[in-house]
Protein backbone atom coordinates (compact mmCIF):
# COMPACT_ATOMS: atom_id res chain seq x y z
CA UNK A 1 0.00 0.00 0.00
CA UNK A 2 1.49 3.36 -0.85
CA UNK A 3 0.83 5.67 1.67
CA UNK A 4 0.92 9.05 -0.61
CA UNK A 5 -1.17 7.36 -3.49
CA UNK A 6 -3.84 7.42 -0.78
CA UNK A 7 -3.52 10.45 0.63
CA UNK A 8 -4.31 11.61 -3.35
CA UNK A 9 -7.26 9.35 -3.07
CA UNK A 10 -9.14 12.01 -1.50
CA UNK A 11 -9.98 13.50 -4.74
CA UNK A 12 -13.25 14.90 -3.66
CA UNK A 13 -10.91 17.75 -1.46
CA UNK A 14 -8.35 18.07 -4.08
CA UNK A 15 -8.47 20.84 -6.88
CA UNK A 16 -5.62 20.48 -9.38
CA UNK A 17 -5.58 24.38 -10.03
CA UNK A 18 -2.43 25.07 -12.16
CA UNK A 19 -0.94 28.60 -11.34
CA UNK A 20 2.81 30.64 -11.94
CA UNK A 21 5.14 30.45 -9.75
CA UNK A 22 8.63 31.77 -9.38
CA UNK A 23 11.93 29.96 -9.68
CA UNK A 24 12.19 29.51 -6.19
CA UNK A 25 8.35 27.94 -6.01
CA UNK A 26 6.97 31.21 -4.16
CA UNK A 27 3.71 32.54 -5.46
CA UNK A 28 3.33 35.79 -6.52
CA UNK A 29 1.31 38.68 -5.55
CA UNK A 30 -0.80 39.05 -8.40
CA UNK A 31 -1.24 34.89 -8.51
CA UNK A 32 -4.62 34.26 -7.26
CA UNK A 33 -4.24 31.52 -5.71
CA UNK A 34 -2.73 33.97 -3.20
CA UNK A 35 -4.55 37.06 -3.65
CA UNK A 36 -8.28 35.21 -3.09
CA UNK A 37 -7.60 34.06 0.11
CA UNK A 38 -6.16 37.15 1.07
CA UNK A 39 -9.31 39.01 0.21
CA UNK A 40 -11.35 36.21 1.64
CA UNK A 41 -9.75 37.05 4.87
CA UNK A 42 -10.12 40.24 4.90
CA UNK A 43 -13.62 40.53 4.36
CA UNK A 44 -13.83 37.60 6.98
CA UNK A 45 -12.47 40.32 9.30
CA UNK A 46 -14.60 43.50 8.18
CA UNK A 47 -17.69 41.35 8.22
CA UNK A 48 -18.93 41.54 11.37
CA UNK A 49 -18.57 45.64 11.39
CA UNK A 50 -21.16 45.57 8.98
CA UNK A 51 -23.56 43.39 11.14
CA UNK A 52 -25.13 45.21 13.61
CA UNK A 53 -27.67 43.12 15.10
CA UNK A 54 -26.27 40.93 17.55
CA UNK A 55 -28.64 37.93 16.56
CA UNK A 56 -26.96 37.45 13.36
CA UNK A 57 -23.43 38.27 15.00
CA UNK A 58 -24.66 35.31 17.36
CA UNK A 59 -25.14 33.08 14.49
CA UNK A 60 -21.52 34.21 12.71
CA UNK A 61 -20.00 33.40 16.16
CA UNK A 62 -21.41 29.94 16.35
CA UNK A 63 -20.38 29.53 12.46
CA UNK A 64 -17.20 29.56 13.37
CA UNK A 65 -17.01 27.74 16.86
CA UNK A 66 -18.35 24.54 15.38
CA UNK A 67 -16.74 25.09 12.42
CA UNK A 68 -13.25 24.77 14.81
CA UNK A 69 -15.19 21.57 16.40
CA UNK A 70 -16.05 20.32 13.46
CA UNK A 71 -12.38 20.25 12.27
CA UNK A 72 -11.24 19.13 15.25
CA UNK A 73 -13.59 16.24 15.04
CA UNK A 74 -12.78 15.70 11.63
CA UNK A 75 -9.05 14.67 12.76
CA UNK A 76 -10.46 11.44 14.32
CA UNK A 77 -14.12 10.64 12.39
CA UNK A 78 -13.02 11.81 9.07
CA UNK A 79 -9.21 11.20 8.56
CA UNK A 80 -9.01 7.90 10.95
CA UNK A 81 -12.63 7.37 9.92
CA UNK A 82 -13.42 6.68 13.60
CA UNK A 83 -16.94 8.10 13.64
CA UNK A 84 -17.13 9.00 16.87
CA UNK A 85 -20.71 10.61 18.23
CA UNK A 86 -19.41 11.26 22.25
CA UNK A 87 -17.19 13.89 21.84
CA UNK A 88 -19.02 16.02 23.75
CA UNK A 89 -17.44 14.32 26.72
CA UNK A 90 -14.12 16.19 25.26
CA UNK A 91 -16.45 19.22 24.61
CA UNK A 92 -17.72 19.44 28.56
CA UNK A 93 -14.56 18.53 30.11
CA UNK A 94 -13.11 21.76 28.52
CA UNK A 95 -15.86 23.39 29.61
CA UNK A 96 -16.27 22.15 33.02
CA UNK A 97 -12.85 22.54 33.58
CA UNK A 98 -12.40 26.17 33.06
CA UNK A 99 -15.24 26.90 34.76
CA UNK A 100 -14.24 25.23 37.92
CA UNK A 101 -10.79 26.40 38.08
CA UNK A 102 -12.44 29.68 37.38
CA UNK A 103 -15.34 29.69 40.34
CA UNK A 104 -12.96 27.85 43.16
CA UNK A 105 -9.57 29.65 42.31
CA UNK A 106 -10.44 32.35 40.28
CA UNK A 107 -7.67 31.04 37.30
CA UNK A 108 -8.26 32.68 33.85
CA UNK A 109 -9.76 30.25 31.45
CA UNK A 110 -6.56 30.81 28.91
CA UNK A 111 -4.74 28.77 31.97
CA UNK A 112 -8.14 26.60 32.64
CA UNK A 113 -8.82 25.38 29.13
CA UNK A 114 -5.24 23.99 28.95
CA UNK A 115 -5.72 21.64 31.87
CA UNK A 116 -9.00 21.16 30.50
CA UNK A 117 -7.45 19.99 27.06
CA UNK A 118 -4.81 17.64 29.10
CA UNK A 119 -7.80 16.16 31.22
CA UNK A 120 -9.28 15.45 27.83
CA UNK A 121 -6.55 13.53 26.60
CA UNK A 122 -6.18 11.28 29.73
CA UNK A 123 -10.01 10.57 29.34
CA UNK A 124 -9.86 9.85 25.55
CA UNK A 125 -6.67 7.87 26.41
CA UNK A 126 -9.26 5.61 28.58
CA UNK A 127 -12.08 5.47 26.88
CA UNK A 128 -10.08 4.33 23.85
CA UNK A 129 -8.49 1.50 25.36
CA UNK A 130 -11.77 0.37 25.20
CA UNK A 131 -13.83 1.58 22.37
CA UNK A 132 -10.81 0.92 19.86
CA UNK A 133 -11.52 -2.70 20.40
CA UNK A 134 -14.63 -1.79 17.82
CA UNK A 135 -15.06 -1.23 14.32
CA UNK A 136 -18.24 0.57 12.77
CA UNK A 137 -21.66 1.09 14.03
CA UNK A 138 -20.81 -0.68 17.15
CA UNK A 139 -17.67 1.75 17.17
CA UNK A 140 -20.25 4.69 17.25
CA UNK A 141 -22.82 3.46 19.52
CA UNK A 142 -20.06 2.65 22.43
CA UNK A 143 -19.07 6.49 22.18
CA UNK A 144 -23.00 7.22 22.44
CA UNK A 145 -22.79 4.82 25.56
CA UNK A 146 -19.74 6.33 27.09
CA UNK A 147 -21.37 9.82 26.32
CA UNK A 148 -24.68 9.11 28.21
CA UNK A 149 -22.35 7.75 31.32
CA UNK A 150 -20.24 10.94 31.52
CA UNK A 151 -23.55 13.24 31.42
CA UNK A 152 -25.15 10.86 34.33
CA UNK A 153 -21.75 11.27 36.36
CA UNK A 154 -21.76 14.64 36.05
CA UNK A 155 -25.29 14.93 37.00
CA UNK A 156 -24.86 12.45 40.06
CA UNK A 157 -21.28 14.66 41.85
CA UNK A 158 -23.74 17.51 42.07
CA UNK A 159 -21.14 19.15 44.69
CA UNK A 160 -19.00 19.63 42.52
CA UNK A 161 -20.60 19.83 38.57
CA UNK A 162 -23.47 21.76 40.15
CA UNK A 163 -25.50 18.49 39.12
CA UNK A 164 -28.27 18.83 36.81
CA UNK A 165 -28.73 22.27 37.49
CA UNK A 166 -25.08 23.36 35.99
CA UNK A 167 -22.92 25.66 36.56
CA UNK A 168 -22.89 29.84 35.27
CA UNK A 169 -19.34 31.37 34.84
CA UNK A 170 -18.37 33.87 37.29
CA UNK A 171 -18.97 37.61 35.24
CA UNK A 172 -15.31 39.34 35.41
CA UNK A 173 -15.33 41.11 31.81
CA UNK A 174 -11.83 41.33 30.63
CA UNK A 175 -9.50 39.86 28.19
CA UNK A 176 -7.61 38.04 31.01
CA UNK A 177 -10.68 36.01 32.13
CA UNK A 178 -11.83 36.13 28.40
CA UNK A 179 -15.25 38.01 28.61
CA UNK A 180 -16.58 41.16 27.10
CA UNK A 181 -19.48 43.31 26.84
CA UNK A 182 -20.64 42.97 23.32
CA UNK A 183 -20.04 39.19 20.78
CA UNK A 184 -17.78 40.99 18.53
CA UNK A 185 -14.20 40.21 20.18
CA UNK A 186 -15.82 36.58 20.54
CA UNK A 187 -15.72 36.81 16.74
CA UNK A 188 -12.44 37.46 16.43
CA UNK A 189 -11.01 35.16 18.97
CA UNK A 190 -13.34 32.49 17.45
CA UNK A 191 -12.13 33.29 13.84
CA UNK A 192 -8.45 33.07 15.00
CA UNK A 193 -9.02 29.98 16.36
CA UNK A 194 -11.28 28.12 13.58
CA UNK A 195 -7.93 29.30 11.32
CA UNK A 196 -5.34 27.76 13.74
CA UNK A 197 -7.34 24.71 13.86
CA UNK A 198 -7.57 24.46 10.17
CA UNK A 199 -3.23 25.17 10.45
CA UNK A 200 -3.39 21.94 12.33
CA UNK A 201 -5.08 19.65 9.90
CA UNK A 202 -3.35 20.74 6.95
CA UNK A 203 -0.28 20.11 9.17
CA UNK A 204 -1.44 16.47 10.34
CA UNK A 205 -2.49 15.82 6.42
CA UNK A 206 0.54 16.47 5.47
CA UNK A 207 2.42 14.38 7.97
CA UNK A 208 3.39 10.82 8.43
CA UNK A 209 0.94 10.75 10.77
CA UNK A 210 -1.71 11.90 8.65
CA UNK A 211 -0.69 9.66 6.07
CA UNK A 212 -1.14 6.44 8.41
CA UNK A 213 -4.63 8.05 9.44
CA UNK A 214 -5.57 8.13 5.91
CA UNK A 215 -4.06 4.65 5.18
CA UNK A 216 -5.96 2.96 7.94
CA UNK A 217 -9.22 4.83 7.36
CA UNK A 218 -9.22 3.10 4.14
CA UNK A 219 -8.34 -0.05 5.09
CA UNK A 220 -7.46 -0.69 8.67
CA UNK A 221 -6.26 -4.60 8.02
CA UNK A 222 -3.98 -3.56 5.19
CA UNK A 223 -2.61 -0.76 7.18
CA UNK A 224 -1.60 -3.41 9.67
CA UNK A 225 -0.08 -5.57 7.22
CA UNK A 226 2.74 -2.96 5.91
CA UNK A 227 3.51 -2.19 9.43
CA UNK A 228 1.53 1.20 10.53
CA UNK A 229 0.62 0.82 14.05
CA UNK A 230 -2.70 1.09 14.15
CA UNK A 231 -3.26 1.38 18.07
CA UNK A 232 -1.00 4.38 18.58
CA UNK A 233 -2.65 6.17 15.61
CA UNK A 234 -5.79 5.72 16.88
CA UNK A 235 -4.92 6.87 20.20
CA UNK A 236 -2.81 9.61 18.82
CA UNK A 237 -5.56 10.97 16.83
CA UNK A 238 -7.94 10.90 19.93
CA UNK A 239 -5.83 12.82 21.85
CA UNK A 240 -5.04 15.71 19.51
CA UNK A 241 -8.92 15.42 18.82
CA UNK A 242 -9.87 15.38 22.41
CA UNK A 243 -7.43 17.93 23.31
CA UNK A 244 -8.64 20.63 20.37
CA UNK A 245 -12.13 20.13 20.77
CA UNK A 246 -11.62 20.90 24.97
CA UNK A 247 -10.15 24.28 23.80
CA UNK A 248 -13.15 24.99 22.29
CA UNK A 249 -15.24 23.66 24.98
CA UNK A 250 -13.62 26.26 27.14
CA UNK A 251 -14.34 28.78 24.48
CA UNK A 252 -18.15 27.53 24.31
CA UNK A 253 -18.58 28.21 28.08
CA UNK A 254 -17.24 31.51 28.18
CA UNK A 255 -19.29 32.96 25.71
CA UNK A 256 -23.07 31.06 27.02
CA UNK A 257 -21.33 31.79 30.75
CA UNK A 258 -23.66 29.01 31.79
CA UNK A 259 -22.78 24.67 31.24
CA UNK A 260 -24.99 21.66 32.19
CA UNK A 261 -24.75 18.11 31.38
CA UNK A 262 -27.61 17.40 29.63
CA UNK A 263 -27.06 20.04 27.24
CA UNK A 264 -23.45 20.11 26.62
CA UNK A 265 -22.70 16.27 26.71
CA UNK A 266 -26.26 15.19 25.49
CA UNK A 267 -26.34 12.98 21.75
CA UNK A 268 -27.61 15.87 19.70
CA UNK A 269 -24.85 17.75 20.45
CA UNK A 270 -22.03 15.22 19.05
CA UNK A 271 -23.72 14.19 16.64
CA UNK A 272 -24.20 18.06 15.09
CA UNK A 273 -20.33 17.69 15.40
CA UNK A 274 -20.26 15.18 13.15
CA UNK A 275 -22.67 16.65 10.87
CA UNK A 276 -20.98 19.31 9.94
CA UNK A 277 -17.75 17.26 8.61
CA UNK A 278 -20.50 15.15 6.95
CA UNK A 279 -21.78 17.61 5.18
CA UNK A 280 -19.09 19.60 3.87
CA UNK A 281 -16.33 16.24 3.46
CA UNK A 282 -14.97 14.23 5.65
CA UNK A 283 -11.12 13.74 5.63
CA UNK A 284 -10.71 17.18 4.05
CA UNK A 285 -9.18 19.59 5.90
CA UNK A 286 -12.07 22.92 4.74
CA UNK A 287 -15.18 20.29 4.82
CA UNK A 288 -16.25 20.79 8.18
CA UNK A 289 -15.59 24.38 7.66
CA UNK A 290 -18.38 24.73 4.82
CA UNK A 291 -20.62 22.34 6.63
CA UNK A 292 -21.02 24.77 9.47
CA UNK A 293 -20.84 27.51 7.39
CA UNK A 294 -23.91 26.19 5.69
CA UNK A 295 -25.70 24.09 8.54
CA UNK A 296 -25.67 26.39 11.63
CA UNK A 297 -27.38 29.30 10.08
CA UNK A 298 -30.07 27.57 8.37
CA UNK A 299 -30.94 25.04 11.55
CA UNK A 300 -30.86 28.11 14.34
CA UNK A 301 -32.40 30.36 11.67
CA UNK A 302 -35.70 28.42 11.35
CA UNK A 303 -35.27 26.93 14.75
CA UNK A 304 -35.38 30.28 16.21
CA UNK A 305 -38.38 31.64 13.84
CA UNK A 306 -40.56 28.26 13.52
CA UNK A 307 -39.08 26.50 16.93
CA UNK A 308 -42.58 27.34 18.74
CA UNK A 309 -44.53 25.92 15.44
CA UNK A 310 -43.02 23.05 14.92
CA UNK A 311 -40.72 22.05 17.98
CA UNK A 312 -37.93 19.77 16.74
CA UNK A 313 -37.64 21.30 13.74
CA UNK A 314 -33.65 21.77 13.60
CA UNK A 315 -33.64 17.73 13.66
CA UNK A 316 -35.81 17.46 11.26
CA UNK A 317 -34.11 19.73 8.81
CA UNK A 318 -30.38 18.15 9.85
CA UNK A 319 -32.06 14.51 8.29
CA UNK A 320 -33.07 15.68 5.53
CA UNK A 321 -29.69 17.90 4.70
CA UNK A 322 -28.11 14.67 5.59
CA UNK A 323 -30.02 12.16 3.38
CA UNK A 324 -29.51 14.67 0.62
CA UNK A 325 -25.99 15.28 0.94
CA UNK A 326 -25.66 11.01 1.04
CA UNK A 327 -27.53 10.54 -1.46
CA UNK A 328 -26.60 13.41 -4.05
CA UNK A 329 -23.01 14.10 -2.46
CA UNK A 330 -22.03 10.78 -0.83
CA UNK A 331 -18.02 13.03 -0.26
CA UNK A 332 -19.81 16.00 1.00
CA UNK A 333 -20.51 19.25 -0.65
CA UNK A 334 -17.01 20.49 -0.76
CA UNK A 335 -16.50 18.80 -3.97
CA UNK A 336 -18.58 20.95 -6.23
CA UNK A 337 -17.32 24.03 -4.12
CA UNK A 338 -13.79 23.18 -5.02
CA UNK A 339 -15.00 23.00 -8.61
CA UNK A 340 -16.55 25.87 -8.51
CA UNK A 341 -13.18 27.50 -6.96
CA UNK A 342 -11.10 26.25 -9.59
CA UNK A 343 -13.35 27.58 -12.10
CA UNK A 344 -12.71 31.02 -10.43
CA UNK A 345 -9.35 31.12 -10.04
CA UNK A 346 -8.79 30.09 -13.79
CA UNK A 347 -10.77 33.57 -14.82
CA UNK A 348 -8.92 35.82 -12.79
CA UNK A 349 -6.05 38.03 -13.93
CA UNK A 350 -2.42 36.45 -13.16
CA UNK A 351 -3.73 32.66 -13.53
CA UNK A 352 -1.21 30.76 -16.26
CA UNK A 353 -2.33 27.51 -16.81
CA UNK A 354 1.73 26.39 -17.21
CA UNK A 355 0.79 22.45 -15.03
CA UNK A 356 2.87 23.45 -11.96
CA UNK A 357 1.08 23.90 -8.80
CA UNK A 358 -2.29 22.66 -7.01
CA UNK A 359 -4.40 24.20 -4.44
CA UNK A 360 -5.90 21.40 -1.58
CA UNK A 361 -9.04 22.13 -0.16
């Protein structure tokens, strides 16, 4: 099994987009394969200074949290292709955490979500010694089972998790405790970190590690036979999973300033994790990216607006998005979207079709 052929496998994320580069393989400033994302990022950044209700600057903000979660997820379910639907136990230790470091010793959350993110990794380090022992469905449905546990436990040490009733995070606006008055520094912080996450799996993808994740997503018994260890990926890939999506628990927390079990380590809440990578492309690194992009507004939009018609709605519409996207889009949308991108690039100024270069998404 070649390990790099398979990586190139994944040609529902790759766009062979053919650009000019210099001698010395740098891009140039009028390439756009540079200058696009540069613009995307800067309107990225002006965007929310044009939005000035703070309903729809609450939806942007949520965008691009589960966006983050959804890549971080994506490291494990769509890479490894270990689908797992509990990581909300990662999610609400990160959480949890931060906030009770924050309410007994009064430690910032930039401290808090650390030890929150190492806590994760012991846990996933656990929980996989036994869940790895399954493939498939019954893979999925032990991290269900393990979910439901961790939510029950949380609910039963009510001393300490504030039990059923939860916990709200002590108000201290600053940047040191992370809180503010208004959701647009959340945007920022959240955008910084959806980028840094998306850093990370282009960084993984690219690695030997990423390789042997690929390798034994696609077939876990010929992985073994060429000599990838497929325990330590798996665990590896848990814990830098685990570990990311606790950071973003901790972010989560601070911006509701209120956690409880049954919300933040319920099913629904996973599984929407998963969704989003589904949706856009799993094992590519901007998939979960688009998913939430396209997801979250249009499940809290008509949530929010037809919730009190039709209660259960957002479930409804996640099936049918889902069934669709299976059906019509079995990679995920981020196929045609990378088509469509190519197209782009090719009819703007500075593109030179000369067969050097590529752009992943």
């Amino acid at each position: 099994m070649d390990l790099s052929r398979l990586a190139k496998e994944q040609t529902a994320a790759t766009v062979p987009i053919t650009a000019p580069v210099d001698r010395a393989g740098r891009i140039g400033i009028t390439n756009p394969r540079l200058y696009v994302p540069v613009i995307g990022l800067i309107l990225m950044i002006l965007l929310p200074l044009a939005v000035n209700d703070a309903y729809y600057l609450n939806i942007l903000n949520l965008m691009l949290l589960f966006a983050a979660v959804g890549v971080a997820w994506n490291l494990l379910g769509g890479y490894a292709r270990q689908v797992s639907l509990g990581h909300g136990i990662f999610f609400g230790i990160g959480a949890y955490t931060s906030t009770l470091m924050q309410i007994h010793w009064d430690i910032t959350p930039w401290v808090g979500m650390l030890a929150g993110g190492l806590l994760a990794v012991v846990v996933g380090f656990v929980i996989g010694l036994g869940v790895f022992r399954l493939r498939g469905h019954y893979f999925a449905i032990s991290t269900i089972a393990f979910s439901t546990i961790v939510m029950l436990l949380f609910v039963k040490f009510y001393t300490v998790t504030g039990g059923a009733q939860g916990l709200s995070v002590p108000l201290k606006n600053s940047f040191w405790m992370l809180q503010f008055d208004g959701k647009l520094p959340y945007y920022y912080i959240f955008l910084a970190v959806m980028l840094l996450m998306v850093v990370v799996a282009r960084l993984i993808e690219k690695s030997r590690l990423g390789y042997y994740m690929i390798a034994m997503g696609q077939d876990e018994q010929a992985a073994r036979a060429i000599g990838i260890n497929i325990p330590r990926v798996k665990h590896t890939a848990l814990a830098i999973s685990a570990f990311c999506t606790a950071i973003i628990g901790t972010l989560y927390v601070q911006y509701m300033y209120f956690v409880e079990p049954a919300g933040i380590f319920s099913v629904p809440m996973s599984v929407e994790f998963a969704l989003v990578s589904i949706v856009g492309g799993l094992g590519t690194v901007f998939g979960p990216v688009l998913g939430a992009f396209i997801m979250k507004p249009i499940v809290t939009l008509t949530n929010d607006y037809l919730g009190n018609v039709l209660p259960g709605l957002n479930y409804t519409i996640y099936g049918v998005i889902l069934i669709l996207v299976i059906v019509l889009r079995p990679n995920g949308l981020i196929g045609p979207v990378s088509t469509g991108y190519r197209y782009l690039l090719a009819k703007l100024p500075g593109y030179k079709a000369d067969g050097k270069g590529g752009t992943k998404i």
